[in-house]
PDB file of N, CA and C in Angstrom:
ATOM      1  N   UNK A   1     -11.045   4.245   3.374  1.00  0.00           N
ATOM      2  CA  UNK A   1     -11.912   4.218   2.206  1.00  0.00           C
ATOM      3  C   UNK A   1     -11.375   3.244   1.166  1.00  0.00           C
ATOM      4  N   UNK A   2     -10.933   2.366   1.509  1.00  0.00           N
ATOM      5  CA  UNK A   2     -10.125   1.377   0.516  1.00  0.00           C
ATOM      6  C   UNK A   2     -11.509   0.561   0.014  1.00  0.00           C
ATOM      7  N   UNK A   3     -10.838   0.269  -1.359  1.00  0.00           N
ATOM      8  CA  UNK A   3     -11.979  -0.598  -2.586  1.00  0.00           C
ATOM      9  C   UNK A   3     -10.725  -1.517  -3.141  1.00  0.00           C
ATOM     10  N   UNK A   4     -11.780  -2.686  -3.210  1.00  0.00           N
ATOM     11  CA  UNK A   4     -10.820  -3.722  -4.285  1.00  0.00           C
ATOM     12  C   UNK A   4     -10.475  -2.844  -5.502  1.00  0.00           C
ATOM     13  N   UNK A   5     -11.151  -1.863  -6.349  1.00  0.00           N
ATOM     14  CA  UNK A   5     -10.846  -1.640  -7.349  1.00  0.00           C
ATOM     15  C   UNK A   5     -10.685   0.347  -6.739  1.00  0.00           C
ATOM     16  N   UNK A   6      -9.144   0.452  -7.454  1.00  0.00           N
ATOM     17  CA  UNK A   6      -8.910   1.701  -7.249  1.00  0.00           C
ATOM     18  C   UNK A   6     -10.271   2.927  -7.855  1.00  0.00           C
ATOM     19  N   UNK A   7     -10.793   3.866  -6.676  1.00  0.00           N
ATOM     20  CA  UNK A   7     -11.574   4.674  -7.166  1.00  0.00           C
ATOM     21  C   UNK A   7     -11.362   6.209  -6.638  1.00  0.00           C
ATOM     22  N   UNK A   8     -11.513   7.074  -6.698  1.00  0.00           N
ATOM     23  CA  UNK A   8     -11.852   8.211  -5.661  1.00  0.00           C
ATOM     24  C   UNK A   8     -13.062   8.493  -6.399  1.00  0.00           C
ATOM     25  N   UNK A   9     -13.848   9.213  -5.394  1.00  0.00           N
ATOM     26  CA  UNK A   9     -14.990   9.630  -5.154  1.00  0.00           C
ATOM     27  C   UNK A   9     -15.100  11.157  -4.626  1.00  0.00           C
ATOM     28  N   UNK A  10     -16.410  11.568  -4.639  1.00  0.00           N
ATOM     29  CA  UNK A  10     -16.388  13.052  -4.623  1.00  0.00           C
ATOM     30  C   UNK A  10     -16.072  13.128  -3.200  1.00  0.00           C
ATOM     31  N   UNK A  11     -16.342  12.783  -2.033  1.00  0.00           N
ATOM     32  CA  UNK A  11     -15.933  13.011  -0.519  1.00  0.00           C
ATOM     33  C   UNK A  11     -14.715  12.356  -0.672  1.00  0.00           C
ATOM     34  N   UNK A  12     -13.685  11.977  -1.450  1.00  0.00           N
ATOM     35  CA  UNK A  12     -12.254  11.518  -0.546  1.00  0.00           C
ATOM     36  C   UNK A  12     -11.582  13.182  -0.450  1.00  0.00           C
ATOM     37  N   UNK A  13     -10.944  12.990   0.265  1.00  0.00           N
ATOM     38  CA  UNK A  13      -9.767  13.975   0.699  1.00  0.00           C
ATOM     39  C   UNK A  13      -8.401  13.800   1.249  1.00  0.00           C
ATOM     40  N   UNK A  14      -7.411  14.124   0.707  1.00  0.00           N
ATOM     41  CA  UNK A  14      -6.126  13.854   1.026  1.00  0.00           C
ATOM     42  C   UNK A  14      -5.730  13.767   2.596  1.00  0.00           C
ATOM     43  N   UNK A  15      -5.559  13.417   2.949  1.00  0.00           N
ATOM     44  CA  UNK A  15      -5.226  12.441   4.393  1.00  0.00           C
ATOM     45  C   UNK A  15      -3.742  13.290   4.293  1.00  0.00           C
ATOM     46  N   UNK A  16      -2.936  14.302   5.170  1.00  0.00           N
ATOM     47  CA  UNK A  16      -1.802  14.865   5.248  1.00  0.00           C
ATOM     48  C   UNK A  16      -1.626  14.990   6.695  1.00  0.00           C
ATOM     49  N   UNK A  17      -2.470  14.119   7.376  1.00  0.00           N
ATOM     50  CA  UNK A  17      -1.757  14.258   9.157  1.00  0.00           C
ATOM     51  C   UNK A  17      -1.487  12.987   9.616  1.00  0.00           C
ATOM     52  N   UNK A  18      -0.843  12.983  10.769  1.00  0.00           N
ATOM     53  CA  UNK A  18      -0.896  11.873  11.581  1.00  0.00           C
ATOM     54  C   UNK A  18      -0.040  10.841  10.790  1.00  0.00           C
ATOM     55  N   UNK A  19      -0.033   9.602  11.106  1.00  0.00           N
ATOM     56  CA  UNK A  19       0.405   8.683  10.167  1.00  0.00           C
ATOM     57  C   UNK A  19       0.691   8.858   8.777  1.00  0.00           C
ATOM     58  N   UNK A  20       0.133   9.405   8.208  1.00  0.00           N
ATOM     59  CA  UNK A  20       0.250   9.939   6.528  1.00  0.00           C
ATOM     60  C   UNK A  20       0.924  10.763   6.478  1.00  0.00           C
ATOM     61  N   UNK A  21       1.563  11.966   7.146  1.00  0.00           N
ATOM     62  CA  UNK A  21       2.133  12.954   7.507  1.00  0.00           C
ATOM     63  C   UNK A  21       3.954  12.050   7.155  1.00  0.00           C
ATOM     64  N   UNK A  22       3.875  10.964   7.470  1.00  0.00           N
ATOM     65  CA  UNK A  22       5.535  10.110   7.756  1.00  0.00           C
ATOM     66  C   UNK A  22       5.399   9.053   6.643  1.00  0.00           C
ATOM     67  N   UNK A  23       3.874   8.102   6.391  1.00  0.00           N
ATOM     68  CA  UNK A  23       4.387   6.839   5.698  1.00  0.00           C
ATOM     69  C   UNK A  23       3.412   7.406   4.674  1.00  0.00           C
ATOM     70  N   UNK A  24       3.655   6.875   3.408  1.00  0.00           N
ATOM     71  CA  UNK A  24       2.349   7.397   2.365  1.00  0.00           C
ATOM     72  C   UNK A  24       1.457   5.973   2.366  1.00  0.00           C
ATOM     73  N   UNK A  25       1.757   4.446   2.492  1.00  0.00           N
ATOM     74  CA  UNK A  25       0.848   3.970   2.698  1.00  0.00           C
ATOM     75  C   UNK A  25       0.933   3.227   3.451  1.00  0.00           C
ATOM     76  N   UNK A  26       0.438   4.050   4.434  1.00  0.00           N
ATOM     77  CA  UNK A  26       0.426   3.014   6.251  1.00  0.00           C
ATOM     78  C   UNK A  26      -0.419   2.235   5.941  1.00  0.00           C
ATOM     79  N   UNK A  27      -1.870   1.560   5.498  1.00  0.00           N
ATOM     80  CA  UNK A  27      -2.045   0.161   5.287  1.00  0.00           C
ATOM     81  C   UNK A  27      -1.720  -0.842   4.695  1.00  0.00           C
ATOM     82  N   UNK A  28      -0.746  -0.528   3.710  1.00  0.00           N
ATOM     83  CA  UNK A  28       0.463  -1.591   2.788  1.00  0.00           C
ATOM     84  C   UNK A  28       0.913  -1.955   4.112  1.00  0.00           C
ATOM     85  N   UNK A  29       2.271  -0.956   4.496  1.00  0.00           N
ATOM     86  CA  UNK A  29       3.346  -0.878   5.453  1.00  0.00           C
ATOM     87  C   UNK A  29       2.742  -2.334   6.114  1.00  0.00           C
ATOM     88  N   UNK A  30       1.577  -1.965   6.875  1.00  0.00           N
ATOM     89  CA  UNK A  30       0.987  -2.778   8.019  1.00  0.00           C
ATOM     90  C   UNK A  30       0.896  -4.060   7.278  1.00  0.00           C
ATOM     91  N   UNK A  31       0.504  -3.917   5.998  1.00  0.00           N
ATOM     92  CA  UNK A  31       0.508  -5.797   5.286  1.00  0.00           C
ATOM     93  C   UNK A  31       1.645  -6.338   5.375  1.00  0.00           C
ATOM     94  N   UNK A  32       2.464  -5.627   4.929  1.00  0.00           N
ATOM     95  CA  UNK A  32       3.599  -6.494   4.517  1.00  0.00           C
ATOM     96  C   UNK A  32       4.088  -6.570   5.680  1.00  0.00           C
ATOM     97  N   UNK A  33       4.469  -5.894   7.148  1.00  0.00           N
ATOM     98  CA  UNK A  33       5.283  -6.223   8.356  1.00  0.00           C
ATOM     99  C   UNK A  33       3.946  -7.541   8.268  1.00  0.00           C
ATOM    100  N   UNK A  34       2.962  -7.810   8.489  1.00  0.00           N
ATOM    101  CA  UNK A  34       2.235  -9.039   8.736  1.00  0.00           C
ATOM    102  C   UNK A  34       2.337 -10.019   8.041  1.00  0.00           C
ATOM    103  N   UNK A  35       2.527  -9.813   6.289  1.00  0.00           N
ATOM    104  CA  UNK A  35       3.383 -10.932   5.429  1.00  0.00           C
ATOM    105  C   UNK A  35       4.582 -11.515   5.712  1.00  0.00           C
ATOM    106  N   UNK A  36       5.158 -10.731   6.331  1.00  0.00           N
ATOM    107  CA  UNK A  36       6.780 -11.064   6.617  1.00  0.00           C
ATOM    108  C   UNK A  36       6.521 -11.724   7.636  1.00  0.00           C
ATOM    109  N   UNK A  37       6.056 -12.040   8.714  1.00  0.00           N
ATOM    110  CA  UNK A  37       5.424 -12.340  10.348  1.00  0.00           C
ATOM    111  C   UNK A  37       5.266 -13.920   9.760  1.00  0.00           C
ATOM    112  N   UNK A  38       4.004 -13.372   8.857  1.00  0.00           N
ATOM    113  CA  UNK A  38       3.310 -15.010   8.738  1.00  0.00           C
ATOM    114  C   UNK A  38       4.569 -16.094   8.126  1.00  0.00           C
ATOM    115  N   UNK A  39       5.028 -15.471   7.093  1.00  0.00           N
ATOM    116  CA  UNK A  39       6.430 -15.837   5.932  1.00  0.00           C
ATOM    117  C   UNK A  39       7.306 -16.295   7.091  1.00  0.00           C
ATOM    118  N   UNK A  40       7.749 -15.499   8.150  1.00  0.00           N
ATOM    119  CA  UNK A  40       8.590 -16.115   8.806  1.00  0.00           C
ATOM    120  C   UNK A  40       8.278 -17.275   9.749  1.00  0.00           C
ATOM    121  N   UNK A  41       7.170 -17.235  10.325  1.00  0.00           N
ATOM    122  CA  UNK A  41       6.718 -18.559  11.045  1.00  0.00           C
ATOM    123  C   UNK A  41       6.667 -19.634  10.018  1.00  0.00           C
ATOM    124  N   UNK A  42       6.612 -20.166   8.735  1.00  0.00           N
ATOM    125  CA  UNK A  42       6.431 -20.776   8.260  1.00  0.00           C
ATOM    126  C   UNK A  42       7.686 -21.774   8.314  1.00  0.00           C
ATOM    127  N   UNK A  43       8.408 -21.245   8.704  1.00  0.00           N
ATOM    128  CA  UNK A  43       9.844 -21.918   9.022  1.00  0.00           C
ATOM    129  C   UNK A  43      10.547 -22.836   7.574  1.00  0.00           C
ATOM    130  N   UNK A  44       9.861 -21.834   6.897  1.00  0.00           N
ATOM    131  CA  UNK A  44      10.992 -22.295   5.567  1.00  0.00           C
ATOM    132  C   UNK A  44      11.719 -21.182   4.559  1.00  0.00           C
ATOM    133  N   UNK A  45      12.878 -21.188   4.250  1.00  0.00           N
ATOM    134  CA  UNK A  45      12.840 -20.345   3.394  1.00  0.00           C
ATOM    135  C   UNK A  45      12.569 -20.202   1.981  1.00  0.00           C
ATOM    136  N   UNK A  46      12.060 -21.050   1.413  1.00  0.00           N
ATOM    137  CA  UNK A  46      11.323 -21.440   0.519  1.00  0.00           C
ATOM    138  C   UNK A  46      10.088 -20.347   0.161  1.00  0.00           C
ATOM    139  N   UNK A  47       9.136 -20.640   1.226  1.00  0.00           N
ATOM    140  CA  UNK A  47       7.923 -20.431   1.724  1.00  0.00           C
ATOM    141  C   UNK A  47       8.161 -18.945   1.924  1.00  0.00           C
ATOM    142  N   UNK A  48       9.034 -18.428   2.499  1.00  0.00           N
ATOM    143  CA  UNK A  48       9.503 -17.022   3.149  1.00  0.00           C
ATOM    144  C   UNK A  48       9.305 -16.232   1.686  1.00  0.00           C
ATOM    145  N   UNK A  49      10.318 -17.183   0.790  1.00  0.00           N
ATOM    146  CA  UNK A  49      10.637 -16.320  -0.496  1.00  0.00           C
ATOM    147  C   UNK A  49       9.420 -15.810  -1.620  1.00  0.00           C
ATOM    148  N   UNK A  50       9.123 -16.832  -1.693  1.00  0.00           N
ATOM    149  CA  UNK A  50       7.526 -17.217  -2.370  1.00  0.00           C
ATOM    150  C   UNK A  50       5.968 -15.893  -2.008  1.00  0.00           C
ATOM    151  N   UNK A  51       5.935 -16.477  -0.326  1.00  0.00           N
ATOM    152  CA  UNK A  51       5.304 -15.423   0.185  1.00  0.00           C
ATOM    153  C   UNK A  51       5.279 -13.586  -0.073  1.00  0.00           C
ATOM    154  N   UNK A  52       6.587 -13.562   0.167  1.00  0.00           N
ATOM    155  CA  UNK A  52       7.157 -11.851   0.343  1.00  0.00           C
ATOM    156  C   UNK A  52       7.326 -11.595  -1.004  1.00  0.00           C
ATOM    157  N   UNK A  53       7.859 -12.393  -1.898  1.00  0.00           N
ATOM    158  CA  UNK A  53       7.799 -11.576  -3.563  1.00  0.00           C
ATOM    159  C   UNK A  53       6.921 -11.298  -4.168  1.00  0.00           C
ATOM    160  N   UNK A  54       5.612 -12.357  -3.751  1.00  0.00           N
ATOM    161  CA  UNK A  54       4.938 -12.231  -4.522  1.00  0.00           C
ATOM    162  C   UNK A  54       3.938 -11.229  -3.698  1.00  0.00           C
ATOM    163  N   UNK A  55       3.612 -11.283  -2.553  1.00  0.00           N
ATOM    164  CA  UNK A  55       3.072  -9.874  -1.634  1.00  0.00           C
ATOM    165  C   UNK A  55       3.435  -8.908  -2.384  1.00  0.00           C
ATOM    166  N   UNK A  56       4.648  -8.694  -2.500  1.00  0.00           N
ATOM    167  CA  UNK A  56       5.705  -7.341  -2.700  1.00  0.00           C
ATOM    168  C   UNK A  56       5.089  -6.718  -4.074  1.00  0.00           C
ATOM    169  N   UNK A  57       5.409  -7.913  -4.912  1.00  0.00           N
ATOM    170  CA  UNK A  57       4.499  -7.777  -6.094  1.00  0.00           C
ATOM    171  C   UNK A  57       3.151  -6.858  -6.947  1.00  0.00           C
ATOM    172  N   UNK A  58       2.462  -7.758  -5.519  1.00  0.00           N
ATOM    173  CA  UNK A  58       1.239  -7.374  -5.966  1.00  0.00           C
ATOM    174  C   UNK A  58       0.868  -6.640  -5.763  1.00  0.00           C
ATOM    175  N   UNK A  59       1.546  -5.733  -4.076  1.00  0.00           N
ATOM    176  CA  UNK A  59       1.389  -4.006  -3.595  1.00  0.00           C
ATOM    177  C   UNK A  59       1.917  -3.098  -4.672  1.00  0.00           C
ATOM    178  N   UNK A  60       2.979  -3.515  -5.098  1.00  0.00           N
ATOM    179  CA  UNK A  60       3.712  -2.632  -5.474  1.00  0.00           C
ATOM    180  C   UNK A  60       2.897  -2.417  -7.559  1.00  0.00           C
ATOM    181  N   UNK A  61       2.081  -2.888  -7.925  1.00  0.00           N
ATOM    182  CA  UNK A  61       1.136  -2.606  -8.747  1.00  0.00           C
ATOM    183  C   UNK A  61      -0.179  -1.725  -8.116  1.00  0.00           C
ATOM    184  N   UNK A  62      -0.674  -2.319  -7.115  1.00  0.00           N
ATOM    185  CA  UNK A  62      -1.738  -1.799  -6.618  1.00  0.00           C
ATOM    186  C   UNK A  62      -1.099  -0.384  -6.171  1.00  0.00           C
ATOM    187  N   UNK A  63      -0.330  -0.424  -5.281  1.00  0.00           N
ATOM    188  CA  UNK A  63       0.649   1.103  -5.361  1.00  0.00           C
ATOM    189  C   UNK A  63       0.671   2.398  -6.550  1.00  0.00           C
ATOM    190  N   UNK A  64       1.177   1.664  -7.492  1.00  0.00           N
ATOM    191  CA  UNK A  64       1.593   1.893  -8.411  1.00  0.00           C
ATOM    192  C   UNK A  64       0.350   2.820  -9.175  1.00  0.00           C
ATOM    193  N   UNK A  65      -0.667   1.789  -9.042  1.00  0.00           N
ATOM    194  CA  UNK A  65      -2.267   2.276  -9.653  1.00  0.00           C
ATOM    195  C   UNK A  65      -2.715   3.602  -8.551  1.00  0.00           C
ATOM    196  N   UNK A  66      -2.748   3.356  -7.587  1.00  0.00           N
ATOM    197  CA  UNK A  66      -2.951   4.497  -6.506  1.00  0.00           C
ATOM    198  C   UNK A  66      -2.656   5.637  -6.932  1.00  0.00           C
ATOM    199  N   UNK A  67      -1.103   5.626  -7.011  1.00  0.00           N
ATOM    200  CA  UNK A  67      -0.543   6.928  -6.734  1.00  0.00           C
ATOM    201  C   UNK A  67      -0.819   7.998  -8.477  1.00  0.00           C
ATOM    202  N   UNK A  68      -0.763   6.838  -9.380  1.00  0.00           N
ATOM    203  CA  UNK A  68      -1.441   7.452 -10.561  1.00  0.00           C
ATOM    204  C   UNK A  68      -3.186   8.140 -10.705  1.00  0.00           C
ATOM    205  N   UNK A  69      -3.657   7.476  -9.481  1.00  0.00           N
ATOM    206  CA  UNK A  69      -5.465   8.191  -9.283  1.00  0.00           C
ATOM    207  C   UNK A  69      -5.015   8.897  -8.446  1.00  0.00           C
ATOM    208  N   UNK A  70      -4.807   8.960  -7.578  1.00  0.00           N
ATOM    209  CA  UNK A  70      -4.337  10.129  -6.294  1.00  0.00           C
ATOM    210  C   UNK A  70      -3.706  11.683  -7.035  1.00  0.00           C
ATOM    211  N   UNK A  71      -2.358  11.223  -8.242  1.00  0.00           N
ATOM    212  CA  UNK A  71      -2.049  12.214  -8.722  1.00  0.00           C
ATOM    213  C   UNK A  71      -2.901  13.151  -9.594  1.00  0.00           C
ATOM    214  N   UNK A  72      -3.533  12.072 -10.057  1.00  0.00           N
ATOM    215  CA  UNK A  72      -4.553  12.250 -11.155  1.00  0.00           C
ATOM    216  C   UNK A  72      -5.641  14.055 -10.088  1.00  0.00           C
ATOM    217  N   UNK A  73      -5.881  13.146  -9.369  1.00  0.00           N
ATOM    218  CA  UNK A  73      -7.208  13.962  -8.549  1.00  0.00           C
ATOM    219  C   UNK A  73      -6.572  14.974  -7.804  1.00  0.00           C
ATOM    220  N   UNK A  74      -4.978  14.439  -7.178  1.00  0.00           N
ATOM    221  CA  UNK A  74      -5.182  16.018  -6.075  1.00  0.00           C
ATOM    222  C   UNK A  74      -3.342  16.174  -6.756  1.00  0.00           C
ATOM    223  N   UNK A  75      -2.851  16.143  -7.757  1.00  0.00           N
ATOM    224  CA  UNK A  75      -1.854  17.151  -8.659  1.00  0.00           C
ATOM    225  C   UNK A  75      -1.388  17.194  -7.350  1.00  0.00           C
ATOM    226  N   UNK A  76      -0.316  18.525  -7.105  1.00  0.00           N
ATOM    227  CA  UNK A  76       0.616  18.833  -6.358  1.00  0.00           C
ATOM    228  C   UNK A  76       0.501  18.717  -5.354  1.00  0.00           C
ATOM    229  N   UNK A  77      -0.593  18.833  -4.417  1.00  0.00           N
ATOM    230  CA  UNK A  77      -1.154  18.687  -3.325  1.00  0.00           C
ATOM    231  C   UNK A  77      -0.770  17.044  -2.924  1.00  0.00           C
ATOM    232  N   UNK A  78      -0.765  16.189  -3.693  1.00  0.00           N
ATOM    233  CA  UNK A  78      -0.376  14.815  -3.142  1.00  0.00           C
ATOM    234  C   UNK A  78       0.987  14.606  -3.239  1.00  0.00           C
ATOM    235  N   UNK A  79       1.786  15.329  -4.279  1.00  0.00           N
ATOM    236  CA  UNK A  79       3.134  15.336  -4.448  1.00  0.00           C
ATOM    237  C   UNK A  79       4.013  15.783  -3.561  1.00  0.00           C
ATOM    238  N   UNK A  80       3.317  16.639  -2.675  1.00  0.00           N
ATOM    239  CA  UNK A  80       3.971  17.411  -1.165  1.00  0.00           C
ATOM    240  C   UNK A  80       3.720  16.413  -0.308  1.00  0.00           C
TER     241      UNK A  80
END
């Protein structure tokens, strides 16, 4: 249920199995092992550095915004 702009809606529901059960955001996770992939074929470290900080960056706001609507909506229940 991902949106460019952080939302929940009346049908989301906390996701507590499977994959979510171990990583809290297995579709970051999956970006960044693929940022790092692309970053490293680029065969510079320049390019490597550039790439991954600023990735890192920009999850780690969007993250950031998440976990403040998530807390917002499901309180303790997301904190477990």
């Amino acid at each position: 249920m991902f949106t460019v702009d952080v939302a929940i809606v009346d049908s989301h529901t906390l996701k507590t199995t499977g994959l979510y059960k171990t990583v809290r955001h297995p579709s970051y996770l999956g970006l960044i092992l693929i940022i790092c992939s692309i970053a490293l074929c680029q065969g510079s470290i320049l390019s490597c550095i550039i790439i991954i900080i600023s990735t890192f960056l920009a999850l780690t706001y969007r993250i950031a915004v998440e976990e403040k609507a998530l807390i917002t909506e499901f309180g303790d229940q997301h904190e477990q």
